[in-house]
Protein backbone atom coordinates (compact mmCIF):
# COMPACT_ATOMS: atom_id res chain seq x y z
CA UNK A 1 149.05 89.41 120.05
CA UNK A 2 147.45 92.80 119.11
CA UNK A 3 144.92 94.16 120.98
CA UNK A 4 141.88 95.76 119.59
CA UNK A 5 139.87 98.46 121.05
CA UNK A 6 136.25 98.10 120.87
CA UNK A 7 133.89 100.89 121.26
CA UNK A 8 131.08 100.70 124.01
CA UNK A 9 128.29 100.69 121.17
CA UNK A 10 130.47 97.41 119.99
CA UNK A 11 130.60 95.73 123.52
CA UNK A 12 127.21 96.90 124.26
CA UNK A 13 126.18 95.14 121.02
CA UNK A 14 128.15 91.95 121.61
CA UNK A 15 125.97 91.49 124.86
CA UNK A 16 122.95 92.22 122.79
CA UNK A 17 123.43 89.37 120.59
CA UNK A 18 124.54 86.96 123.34
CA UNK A 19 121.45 87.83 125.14
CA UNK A 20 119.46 87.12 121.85
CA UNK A 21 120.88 83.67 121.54
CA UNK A 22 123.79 83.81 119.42
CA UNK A 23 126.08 80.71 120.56
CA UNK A 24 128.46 82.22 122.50
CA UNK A 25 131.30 80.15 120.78
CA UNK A 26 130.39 81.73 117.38
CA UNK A 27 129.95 85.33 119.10
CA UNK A 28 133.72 85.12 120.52
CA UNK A 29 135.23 83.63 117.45
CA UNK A 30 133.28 86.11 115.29
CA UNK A 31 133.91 89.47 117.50
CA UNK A 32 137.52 87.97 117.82
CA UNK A 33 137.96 88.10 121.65
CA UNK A 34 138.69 85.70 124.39
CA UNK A 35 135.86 84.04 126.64
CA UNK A 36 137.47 86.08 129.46
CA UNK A 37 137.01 88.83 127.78
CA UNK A 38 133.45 88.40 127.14
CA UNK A 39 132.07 87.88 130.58
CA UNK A 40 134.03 90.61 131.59
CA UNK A 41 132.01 92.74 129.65
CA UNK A 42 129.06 90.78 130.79
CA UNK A 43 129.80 91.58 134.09
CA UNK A 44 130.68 95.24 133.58
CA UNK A 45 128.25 96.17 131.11
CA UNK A 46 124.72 93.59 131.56
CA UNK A 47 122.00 95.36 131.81
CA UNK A 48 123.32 98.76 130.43
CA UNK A 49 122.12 101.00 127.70
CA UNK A 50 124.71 102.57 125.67
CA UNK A 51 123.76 106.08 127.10
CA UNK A 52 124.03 105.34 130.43
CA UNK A 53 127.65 103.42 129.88
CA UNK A 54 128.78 106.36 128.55
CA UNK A 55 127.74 108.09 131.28
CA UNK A 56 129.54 105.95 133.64
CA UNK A 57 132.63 106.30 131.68
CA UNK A 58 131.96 110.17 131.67
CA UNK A 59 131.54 110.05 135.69
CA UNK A 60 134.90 107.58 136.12
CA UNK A 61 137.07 110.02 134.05
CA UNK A 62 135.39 113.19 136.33
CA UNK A 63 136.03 111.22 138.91
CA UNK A 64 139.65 110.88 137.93
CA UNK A 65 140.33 114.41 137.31
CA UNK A 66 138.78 115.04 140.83
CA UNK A 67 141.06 113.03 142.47
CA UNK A 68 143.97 114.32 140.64
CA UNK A 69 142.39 117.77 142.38
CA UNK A 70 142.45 116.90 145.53
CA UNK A 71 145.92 115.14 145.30
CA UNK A 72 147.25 118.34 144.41
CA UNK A 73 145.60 120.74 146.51
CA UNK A 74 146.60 118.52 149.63
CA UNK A 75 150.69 119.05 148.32
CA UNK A 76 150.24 122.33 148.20
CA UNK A 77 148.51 122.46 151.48
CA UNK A 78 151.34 120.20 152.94
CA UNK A 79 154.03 122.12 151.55
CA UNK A 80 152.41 125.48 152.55
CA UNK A 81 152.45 124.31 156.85
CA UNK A 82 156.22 122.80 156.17
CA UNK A 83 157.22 126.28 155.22
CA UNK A 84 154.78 128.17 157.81
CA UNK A 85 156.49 125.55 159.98
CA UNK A 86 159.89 126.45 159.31
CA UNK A 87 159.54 130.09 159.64
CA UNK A 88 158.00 129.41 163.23
């Protein structure tokens, strides 16, 4: 089955009209996604603005690259005593 992408203004959007009132039977059929997949959204997104998800998603990739950083510099740091350590 393909998989479709959906923007955060779309699943921000989906939750809008569920909230509304839209059966949620029509909603899924209509957006073309699994009941799973809804209240995973619902449970990720409720409650969120569409700035402040995109802040969140801003903040998880910094967080990320950060990581990435600190994987990195604690190689480098490890390699660094392993040589000091040899030369000792």
């Amino acid at each position: 089955m393909k998989r479709k992408r959906f923007s955060v203004e779309q699943i921000v959007g989906v939750l809008k009209q569920a909230e509304v009132g839209v059966p949620l039977a029509e909603l899924i059929r209509q957006v073309g996604i699994s009941e799973q997949t809804f209240y995973r959204w619902k449970k990720r997104y409720t409650g969120l603005e569409i700035d402040q998800v995109r802040q969140l998603k801003q903040l998880q990739e910094e967080n990320v690259r950060l990581k990435r950083v600190v994987a990195d510099l604690t190689l480098d740091k490890v390699m660094l005593q392993d040589v000091l350590a040899k030369k000792l």
